[in-house]
Protein backbone atom coordinates (compact mmCIF):
# COMPACT_ATOMS: atom_id res chain seq x y z
CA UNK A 1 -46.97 -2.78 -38.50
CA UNK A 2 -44.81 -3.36 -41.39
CA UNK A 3 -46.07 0.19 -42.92
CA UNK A 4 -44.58 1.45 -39.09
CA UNK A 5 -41.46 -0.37 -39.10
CA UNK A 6 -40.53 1.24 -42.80
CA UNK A 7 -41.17 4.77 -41.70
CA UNK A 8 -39.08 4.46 -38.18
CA UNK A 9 -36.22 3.32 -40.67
CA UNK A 10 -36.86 6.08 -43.07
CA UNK A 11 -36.36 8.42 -39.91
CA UNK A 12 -33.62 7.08 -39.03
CA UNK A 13 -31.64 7.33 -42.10
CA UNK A 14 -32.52 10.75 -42.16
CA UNK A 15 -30.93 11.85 -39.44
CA UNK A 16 -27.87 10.01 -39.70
CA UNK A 17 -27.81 12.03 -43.32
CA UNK A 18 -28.19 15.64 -41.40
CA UNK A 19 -25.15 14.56 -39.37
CA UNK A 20 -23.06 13.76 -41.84
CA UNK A 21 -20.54 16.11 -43.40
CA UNK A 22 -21.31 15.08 -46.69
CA UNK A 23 -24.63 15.60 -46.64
CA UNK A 24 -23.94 19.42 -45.14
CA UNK A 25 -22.01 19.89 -48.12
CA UNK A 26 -25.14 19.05 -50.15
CA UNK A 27 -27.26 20.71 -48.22
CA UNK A 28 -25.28 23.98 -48.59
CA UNK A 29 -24.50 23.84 -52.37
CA UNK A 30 -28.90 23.38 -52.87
CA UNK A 31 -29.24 26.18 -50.75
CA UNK A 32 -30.87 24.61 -47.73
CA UNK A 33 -28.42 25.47 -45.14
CA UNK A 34 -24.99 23.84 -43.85
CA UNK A 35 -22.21 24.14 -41.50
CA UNK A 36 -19.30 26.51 -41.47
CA UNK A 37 -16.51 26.14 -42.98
CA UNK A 38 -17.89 23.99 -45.18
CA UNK A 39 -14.78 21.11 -46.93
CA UNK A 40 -15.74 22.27 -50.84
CA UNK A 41 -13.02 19.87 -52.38
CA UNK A 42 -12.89 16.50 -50.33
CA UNK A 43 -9.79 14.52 -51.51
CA UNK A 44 -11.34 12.23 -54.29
CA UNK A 45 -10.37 8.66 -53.25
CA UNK A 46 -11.39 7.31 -56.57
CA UNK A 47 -8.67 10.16 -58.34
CA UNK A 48 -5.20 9.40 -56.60
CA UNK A 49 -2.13 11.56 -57.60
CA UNK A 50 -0.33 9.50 -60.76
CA UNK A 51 2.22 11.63 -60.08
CA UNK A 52 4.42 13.01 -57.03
CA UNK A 53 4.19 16.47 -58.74
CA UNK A 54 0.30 16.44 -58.49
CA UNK A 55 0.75 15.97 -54.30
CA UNK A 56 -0.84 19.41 -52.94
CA UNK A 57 0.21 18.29 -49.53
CA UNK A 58 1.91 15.07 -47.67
CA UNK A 59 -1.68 13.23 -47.56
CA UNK A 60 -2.06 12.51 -50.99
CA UNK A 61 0.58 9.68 -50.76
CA UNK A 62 -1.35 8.03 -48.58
CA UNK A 63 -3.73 6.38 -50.36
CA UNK A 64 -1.60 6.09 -53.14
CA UNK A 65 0.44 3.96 -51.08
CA UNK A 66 -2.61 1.87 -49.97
CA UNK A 67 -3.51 0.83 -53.72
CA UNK A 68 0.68 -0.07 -53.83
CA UNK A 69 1.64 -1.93 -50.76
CA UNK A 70 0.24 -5.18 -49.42
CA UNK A 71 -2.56 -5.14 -46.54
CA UNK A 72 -0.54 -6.82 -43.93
CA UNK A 73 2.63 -4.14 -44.66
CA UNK A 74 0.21 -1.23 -44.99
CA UNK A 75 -1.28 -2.11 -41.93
CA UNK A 76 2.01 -2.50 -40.09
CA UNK A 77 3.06 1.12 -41.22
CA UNK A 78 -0.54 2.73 -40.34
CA UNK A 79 -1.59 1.03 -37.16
CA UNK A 80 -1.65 2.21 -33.97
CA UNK A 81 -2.59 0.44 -30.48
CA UNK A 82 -6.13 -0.20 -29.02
CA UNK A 83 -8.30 2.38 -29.98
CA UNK A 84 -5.70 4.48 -31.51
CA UNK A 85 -6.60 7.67 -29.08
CA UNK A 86 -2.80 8.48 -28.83
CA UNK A 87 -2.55 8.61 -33.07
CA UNK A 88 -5.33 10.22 -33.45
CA UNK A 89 -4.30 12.67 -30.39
CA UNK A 90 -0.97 13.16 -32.37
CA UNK A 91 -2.38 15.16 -34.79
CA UNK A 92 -5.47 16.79 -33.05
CA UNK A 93 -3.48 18.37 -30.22
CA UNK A 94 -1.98 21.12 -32.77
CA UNK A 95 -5.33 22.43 -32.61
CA UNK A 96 -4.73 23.39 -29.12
CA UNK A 97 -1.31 25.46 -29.92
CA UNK A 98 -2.15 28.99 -32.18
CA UNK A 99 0.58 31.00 -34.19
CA UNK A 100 1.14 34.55 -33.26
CA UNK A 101 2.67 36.14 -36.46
CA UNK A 102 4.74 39.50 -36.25
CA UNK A 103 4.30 41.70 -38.74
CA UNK A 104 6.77 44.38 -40.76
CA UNK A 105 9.67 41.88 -40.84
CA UNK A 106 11.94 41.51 -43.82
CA UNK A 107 11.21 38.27 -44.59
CA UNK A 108 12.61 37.99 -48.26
CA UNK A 109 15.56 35.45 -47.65
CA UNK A 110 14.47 32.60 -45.27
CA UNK A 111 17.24 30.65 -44.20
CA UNK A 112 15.96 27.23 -42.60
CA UNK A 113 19.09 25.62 -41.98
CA UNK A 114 20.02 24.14 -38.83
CA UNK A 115 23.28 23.08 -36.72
CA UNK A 116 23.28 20.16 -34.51
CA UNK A 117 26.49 18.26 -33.11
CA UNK A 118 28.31 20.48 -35.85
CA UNK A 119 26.52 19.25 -38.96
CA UNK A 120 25.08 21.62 -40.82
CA UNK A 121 21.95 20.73 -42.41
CA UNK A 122 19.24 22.87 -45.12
CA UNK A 123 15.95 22.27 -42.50
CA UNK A 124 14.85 20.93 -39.30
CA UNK A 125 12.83 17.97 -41.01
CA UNK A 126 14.79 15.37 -40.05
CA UNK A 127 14.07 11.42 -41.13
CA UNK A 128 12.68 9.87 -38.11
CA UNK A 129 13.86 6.00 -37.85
CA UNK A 130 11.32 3.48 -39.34
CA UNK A 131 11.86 -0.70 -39.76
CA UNK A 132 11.13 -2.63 -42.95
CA UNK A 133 11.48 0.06 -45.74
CA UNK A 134 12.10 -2.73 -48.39
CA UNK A 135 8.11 -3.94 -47.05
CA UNK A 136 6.71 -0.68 -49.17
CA UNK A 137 9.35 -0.58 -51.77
CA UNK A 138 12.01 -3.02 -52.92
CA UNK A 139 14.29 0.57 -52.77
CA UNK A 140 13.69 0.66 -48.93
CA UNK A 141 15.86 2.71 -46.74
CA UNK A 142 18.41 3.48 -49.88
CA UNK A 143 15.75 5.28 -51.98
CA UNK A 144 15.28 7.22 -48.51
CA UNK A 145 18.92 7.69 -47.86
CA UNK A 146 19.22 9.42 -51.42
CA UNK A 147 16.73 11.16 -50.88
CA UNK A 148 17.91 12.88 -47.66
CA UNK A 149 21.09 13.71 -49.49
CA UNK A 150 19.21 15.31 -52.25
CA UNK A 151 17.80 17.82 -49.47
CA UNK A 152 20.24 17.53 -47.06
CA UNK A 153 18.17 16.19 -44.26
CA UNK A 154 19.93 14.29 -40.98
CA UNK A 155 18.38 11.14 -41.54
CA UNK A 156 18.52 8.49 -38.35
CA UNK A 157 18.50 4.30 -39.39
CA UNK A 158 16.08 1.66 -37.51
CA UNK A 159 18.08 -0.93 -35.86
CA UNK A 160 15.55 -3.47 -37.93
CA UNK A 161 16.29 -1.62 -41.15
CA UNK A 162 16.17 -3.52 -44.11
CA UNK A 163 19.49 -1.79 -44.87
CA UNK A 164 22.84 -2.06 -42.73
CA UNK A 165 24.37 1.54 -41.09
CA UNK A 166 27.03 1.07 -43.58
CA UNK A 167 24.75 0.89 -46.85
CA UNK A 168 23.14 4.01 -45.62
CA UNK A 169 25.82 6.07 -44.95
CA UNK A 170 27.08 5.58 -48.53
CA UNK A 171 23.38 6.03 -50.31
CA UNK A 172 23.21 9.33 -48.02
CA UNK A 173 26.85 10.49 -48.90
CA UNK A 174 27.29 11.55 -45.03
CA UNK A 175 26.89 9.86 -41.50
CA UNK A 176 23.21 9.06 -40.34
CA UNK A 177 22.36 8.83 -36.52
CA UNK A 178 22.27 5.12 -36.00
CA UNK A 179 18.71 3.97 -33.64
CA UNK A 180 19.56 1.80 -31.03
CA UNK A 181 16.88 -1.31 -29.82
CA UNK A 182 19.22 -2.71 -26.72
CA UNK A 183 17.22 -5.74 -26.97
CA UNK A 184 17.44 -7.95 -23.47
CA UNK A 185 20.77 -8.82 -23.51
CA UNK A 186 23.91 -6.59 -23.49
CA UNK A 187 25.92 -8.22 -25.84
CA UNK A 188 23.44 -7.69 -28.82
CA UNK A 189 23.16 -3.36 -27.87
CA UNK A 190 27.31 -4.05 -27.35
CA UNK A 191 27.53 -5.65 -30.76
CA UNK A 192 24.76 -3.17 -32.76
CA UNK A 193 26.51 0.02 -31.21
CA UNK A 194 29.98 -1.14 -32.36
CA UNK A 195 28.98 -1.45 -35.55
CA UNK A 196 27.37 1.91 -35.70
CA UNK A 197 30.40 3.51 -34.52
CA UNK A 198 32.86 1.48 -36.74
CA UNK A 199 30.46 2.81 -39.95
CA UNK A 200 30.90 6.15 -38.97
CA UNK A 201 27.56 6.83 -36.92
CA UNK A 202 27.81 10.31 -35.22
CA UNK A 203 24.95 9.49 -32.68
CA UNK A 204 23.10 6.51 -31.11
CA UNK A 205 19.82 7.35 -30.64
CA UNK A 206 17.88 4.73 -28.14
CA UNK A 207 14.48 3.66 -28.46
CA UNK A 208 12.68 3.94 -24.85
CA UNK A 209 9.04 3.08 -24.86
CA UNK A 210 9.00 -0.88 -26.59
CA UNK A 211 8.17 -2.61 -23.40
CA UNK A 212 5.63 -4.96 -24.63
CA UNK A 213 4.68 -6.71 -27.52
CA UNK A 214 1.89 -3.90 -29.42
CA UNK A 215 -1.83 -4.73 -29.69
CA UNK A 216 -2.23 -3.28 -33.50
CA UNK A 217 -5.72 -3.99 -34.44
CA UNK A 218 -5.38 -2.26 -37.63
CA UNK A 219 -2.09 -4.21 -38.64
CA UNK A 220 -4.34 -7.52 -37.15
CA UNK A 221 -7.56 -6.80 -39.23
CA UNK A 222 -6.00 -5.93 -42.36
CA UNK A 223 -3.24 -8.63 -42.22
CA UNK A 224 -5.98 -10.90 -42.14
CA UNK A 225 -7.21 -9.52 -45.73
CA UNK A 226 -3.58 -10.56 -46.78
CA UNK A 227 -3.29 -13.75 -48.93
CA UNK A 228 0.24 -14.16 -48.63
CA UNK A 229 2.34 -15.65 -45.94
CA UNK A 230 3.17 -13.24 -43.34
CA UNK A 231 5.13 -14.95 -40.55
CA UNK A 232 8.26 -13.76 -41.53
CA UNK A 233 7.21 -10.08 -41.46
CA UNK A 234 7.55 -7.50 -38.83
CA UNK A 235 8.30 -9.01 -35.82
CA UNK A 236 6.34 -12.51 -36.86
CA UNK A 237 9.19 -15.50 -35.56
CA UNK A 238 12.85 -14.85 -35.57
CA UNK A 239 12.67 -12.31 -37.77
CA UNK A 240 16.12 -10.01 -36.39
CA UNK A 241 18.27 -12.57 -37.64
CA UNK A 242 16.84 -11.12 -41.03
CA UNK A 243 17.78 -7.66 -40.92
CA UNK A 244 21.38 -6.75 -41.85
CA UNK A 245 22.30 -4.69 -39.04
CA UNK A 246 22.21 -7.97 -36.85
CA UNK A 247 24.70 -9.65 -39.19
CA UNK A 248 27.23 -11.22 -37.25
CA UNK A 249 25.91 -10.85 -33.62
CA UNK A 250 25.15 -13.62 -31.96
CA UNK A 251 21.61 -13.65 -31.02
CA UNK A 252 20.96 -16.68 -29.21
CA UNK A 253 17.95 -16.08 -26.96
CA UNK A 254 16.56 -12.91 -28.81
CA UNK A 255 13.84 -12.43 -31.03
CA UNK A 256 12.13 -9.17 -30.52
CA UNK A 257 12.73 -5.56 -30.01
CA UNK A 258 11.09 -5.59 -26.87
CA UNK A 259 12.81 -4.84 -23.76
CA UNK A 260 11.69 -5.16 -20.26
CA UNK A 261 15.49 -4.77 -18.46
CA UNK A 262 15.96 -1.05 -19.88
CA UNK A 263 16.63 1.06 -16.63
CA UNK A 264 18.84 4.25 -16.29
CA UNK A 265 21.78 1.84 -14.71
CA UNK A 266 22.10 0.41 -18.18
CA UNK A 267 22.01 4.17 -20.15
CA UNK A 268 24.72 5.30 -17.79
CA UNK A 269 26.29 1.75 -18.86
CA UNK A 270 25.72 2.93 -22.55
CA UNK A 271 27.04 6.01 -21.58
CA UNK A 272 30.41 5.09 -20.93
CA UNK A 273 30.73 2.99 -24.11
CA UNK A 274 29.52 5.63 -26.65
CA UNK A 275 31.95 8.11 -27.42
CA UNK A 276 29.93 10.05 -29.53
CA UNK A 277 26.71 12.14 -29.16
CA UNK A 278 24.32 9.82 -27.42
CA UNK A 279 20.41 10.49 -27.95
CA UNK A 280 17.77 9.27 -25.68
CA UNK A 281 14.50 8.62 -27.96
CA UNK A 282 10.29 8.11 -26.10
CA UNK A 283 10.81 10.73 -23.20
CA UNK A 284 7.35 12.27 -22.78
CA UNK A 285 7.61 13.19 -18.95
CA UNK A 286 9.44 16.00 -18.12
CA UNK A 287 10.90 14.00 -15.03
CA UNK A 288 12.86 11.91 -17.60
CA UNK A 289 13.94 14.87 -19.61
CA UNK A 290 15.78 16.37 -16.50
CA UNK A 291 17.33 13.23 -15.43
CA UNK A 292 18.83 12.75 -19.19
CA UNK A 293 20.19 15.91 -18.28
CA UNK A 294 22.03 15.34 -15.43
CA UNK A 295 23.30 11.53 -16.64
CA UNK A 296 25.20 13.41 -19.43
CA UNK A 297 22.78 12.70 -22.45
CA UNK A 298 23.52 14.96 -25.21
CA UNK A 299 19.95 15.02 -26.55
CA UNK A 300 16.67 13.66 -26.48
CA UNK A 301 13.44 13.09 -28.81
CA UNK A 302 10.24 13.97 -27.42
CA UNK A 303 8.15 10.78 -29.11
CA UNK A 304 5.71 8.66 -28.21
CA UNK A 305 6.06 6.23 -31.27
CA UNK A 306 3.96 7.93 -33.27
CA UNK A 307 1.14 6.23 -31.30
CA UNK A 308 2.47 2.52 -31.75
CA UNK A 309 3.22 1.43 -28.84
CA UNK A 310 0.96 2.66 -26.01
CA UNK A 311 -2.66 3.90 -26.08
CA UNK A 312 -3.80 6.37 -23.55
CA UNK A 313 -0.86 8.92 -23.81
CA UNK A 314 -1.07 12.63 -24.74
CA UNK A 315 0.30 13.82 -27.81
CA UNK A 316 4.33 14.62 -27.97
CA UNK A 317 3.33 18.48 -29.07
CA UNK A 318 1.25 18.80 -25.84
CA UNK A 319 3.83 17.53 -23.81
CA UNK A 320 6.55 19.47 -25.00
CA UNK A 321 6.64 22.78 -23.35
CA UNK A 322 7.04 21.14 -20.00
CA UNK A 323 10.03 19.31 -21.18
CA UNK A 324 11.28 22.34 -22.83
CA UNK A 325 10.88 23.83 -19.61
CA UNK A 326 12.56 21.20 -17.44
CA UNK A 327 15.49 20.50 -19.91
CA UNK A 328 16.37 24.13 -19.86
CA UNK A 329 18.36 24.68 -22.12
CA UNK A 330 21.15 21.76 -21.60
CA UNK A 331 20.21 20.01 -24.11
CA UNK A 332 18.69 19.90 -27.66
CA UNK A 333 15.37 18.65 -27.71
CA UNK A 334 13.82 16.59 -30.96
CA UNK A 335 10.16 16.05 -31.29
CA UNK A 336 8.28 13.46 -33.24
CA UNK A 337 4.86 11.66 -34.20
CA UNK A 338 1.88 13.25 -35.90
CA UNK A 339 3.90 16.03 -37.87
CA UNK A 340 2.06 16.71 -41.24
CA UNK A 341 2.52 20.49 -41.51
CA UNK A 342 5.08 23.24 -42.00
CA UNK A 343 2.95 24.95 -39.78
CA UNK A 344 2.62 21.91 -37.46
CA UNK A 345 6.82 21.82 -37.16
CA UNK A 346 6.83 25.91 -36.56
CA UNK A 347 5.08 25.25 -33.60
CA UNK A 348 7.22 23.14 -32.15
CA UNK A 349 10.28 25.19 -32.86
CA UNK A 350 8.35 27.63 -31.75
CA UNK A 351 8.02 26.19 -28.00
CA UNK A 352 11.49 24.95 -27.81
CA UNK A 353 12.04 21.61 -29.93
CA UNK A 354 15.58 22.44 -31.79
CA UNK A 355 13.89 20.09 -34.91
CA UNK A 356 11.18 17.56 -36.08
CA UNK A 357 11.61 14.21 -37.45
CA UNK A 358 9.18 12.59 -39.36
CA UNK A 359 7.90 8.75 -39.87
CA UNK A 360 4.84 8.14 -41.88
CA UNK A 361 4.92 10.58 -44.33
CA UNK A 362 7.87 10.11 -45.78
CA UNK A 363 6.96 5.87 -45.66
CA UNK A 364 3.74 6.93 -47.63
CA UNK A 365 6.07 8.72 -50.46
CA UNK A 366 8.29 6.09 -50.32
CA UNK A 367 5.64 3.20 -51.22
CA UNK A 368 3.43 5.36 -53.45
CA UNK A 369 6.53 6.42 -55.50
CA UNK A 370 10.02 5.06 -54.35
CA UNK A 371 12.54 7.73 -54.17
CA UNK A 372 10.34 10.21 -56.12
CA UNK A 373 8.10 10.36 -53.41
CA UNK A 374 10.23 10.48 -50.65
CA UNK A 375 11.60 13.47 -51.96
CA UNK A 376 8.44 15.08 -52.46
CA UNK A 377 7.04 14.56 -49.43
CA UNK A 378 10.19 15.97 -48.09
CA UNK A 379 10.19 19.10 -50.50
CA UNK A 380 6.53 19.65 -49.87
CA UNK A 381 6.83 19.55 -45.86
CA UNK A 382 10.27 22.08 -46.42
CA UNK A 383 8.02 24.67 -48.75
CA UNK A 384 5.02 24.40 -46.07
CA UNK A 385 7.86 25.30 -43.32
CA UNK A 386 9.73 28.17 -45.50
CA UNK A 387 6.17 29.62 -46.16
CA UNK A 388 4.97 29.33 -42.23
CA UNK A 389 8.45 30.86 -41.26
CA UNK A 390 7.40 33.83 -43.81
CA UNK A 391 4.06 34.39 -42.18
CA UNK A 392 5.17 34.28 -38.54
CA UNK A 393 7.60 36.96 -39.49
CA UNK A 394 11.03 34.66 -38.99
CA UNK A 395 13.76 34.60 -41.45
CA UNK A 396 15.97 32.37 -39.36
CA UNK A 397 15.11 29.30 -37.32
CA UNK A 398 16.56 31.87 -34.10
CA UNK A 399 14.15 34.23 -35.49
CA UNK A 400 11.06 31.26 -34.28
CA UNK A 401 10.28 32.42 -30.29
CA UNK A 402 8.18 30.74 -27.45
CA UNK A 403 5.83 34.17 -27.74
CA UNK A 404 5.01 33.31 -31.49
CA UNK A 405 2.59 30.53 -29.94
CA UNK A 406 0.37 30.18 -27.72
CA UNK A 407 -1.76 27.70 -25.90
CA UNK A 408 -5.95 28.47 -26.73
């Protein structure tokens, strides 16, 4: 019996060795077969990058970050909800969207930049909004901020920033688009939009989709490998009262970002109070997208969160083209969440967005490296777009047409 017993578990580890990848790479190096294209250089977790020079591509600050940060903070920048099918979608949805490169065009000179609202700036990567910078490095959102001036990148400020508007307008030398959390009550969006405007803010960008508190199991599980006190962390107690965008407003019956009382009566509300360009951020039906059209918005950010928020959405790249499609052309479109790639940002510009903002990466530089590795991350994903512009045959960001992709 026992004799039995050890050869049903021998069996059994043997298969679960001819599944795995690893062992295919084995397999293939002895000679004995494998699959196709076989992954001959794995990242080596055990060898991080001591350097943001050594970064090949965005993921290497990953794990350096990981070894950095604290569990509970890593886990609130990595998490997503549930079972995480929307962040994982995020990124495996490009798969579903192929390049169609033109060939014989001149494409010595690239020119990536890009004008929106009249600013002029050197690429469409722009800095999507993230809270809590200072959690991953005591530099927070200034090491970003100087890094976005360093490549001339529109950068857009959380509302829970650990830096005010005003602080990172100076680090960035030049206005930033100022993210809006309306909270439940009026007088808190009145007082935060004021503000924004008084620093110099050339947009309000508001956050759509945080309608409940998040289920994070990943934030949960690792928090609970955390031996410090967290309840003053990311959205643990009163915690706005902390962040220095808040200074000032009275917020007496608000703790969270999450609002339930966000309809379209209060954006036409918001509407008439911002004078400037006013950004609707979390559309992901085209529906929405036409009705921001016709209530005057001046542009909006295809996003889903980057997968925080809500489980069981599609991915922000597969819902694009039918935004792009309903918006027609009245408005600029942004896109964010799961953006990795120069070729991943091509494709978007490629289907309509106008540019791409991105979250995590630039939070892995960031606590891996401070403002070293923001930039790099930032310099990598701007090489990986000049070269992808050069091999679809597009000097200019004009150049970058819907028939250069296509759906497979």
């Amino acid at each position: 019996m026992a004799t039995h017993h050890v050869r049903a578990s021998r069996r059994q580890f043997l298969q679960f060795c001819a599944a795995s990848p690893l062992f295919a790479r084995t397999a293939l190096a002895d000679g004995i077969g494998g699959s196709d294209p076989v992954e001959w250089a794995p990242r080596d977790l055990e060898k991080l990058i001591a350097d943001p020079k050594e970064a090949l591509d965005v993921f290497d600050f990953e794990p350096v970050m990981k070894k950095n940060v604290p569990p509970a903070h890593f886990g609130y920048m990595a998490t997503g909800v549930d079972d995480e099918v929307t962040l994982r979608a995020n990124r495996e949805d490009f798969k579903k969207f192929a390049l169609r490169p033109r060939r014989l065009v001149d494409v010595s000179n690239i020119d990536m930049s890009l004008e929106l609202f009249g600013a002029r700036y050197d690429s469409p990567v722009v800095i999507a909004p993230a809270g809590s910078n200072r959690a991953f490095h005591p530099d927070g959102e200034i090491a970003v901020a100087k890094a976005a001036r360093l490549g001339n990148h529109l950068q857009i400020l959380s509302t829970v920033a650990t830096t005010s508007i005003e602080d990172a307008i100076a680090a960035r030398g030049a206005p930033v688009w100022f993210q809006l959390y309306t909270t439940q009550r009026w007088e808190v969006a009145e007082g935060l939009v004021k503000r924004a405007l008084a620093a110099g803010a050339p947009a309000i960008a508001v956050t759509l989709d945080v309608r409940t508190p998040a289920k994070w199991p990943t934030f949960v599980r690792l928090r609970r490998t955390d031996t410090r006190d967290c309840g003053s962390c990311h959205g643990s107690n009163d915690y706005l009262s902390r962040k220095p965008n808040f200074s000032g407003i009275d917020l007496a019956g608000t703790s969270q970002t999450v609002v339930t009382n966000l309809t379209w009566d209060r954006i036409k509300r918001l509407r008439d109070m911002v004078k400037v360009n006013l950004v609707l951020k979390g559309i992901v039906a085209p529906e929405d997208a036409k009705m921001a059209a016709v209530a005057g918005i001046d542009a909006i950010i295809v996003s889903n969160h980057g997968g925080r928020v809500e489980d069981g959405v599609g991915s922000t790249i597969e819902a694009l083209p039918d935004i792009v499609s309903a918006v027609e052309g009245r408005m600029p479109i942004l896109v964010d969440s799961g953006f990795r790639h120069g070729s991943d940002i091509v494709k978007a510009l490629a289907i309509g967005a106008k540019a791409v903002c991105i979250g995590r990466p630039y939070l892995w530089g960031l606590g891996a490296f401070g403002q070293a590795g923001v930039e790099r991350v930032l310099g990598i994903l701007r090489f990986e777009t000049r070269l992808a512009m050069q091999q679809l045959g597009a000097p200019t960001l004009k150049d970058i047409t819907p028939d250069m992709v296509r759906r497979v």
